[in-house]
C-alpha atoms as a PDB file:
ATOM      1  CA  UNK A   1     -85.435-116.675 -64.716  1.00  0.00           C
ATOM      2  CA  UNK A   2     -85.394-119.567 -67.329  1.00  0.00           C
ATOM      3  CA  UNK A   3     -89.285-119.985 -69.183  1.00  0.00           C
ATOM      4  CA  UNK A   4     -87.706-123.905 -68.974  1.00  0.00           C
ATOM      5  CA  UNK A   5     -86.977-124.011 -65.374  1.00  0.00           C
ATOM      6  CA  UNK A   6     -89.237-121.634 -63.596  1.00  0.00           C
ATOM      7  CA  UNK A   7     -86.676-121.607 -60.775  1.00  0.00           C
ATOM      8  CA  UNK A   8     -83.812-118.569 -60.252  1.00  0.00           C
ATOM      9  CA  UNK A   9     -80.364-119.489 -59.326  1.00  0.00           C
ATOM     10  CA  UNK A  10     -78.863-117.671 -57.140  1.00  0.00           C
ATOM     11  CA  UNK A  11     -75.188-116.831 -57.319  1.00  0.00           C
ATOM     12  CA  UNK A  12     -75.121-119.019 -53.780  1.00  0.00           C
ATOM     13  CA  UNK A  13     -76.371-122.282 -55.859  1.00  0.00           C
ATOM     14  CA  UNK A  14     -73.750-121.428 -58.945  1.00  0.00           C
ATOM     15  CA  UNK A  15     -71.068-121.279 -56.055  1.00  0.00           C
ATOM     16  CA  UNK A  16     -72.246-124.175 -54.732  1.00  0.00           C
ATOM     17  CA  UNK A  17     -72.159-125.965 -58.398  1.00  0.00           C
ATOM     18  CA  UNK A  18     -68.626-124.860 -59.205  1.00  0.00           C
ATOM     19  CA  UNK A  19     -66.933-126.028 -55.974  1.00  0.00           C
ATOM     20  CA  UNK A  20     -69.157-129.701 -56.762  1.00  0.00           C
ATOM     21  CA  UNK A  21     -67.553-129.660 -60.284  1.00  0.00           C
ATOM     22  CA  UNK A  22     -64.474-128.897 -58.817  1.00  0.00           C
ATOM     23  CA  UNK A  23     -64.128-131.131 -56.351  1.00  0.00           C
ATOM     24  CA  UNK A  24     -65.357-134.056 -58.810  1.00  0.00           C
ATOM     25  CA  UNK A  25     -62.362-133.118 -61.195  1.00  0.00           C
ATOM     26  CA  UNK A  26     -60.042-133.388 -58.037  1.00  0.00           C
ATOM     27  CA  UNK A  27     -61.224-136.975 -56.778  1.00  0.00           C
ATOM     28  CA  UNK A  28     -60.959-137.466 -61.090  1.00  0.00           C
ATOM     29  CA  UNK A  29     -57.316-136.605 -61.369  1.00  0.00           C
ATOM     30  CA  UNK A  30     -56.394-138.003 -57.641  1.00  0.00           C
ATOM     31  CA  UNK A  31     -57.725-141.436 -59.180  1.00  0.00           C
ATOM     32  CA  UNK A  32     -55.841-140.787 -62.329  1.00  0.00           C
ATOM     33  CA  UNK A  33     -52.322-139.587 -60.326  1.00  0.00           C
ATOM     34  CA  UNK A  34     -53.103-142.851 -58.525  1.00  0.00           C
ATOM     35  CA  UNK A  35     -53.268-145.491 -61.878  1.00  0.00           C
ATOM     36  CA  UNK A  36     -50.330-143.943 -63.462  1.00  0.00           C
ATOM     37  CA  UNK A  37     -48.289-144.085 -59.942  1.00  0.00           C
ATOM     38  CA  UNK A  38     -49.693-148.136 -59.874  1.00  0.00           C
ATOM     39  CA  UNK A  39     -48.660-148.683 -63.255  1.00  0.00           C
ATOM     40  CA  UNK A  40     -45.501-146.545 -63.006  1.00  0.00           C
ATOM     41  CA  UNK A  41     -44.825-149.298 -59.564  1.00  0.00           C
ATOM     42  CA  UNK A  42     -45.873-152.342 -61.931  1.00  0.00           C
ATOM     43  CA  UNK A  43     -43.678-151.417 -64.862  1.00  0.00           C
ATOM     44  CA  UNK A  44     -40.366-150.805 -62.962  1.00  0.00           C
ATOM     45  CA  UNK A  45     -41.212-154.372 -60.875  1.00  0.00           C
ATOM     46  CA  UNK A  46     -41.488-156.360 -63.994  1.00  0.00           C
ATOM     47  CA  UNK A  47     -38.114-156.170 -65.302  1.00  0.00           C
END
C-alpha cells in the first residue's frame, strides 16, 4: 500500500490496466496501419 494513494491494487486492477494499455496501443497502430495504407493509395494515384 502506497502512503500517496491509500488504496491497494490488486493484481485484478493491474490486469485490468495492462489489457487497457494494450488495447489503446492496438486502436494506435490500427489508425497508424490505416494513414500509411491512405497515403500509400494517394501516392500511387497521383502519378
Amino acid at each position: 500500500m502506497s502512503n500517496t494513494y491509500p488504496i491497494e491494487i490488486t493484481d485484478e486492477v493491474r490486469q485490468s490496466m495492462g489489457t487497457a494499455r494494450r488495447q489503446g496501443l492496438q486502436r494506435d497502430l490500427r489508425t497508424l496501419a490505416a494513414s500509411i495504407r491512405g497515403l500509400r493509395i494517394s501516392v500511387w494515384t497521383s502519378f
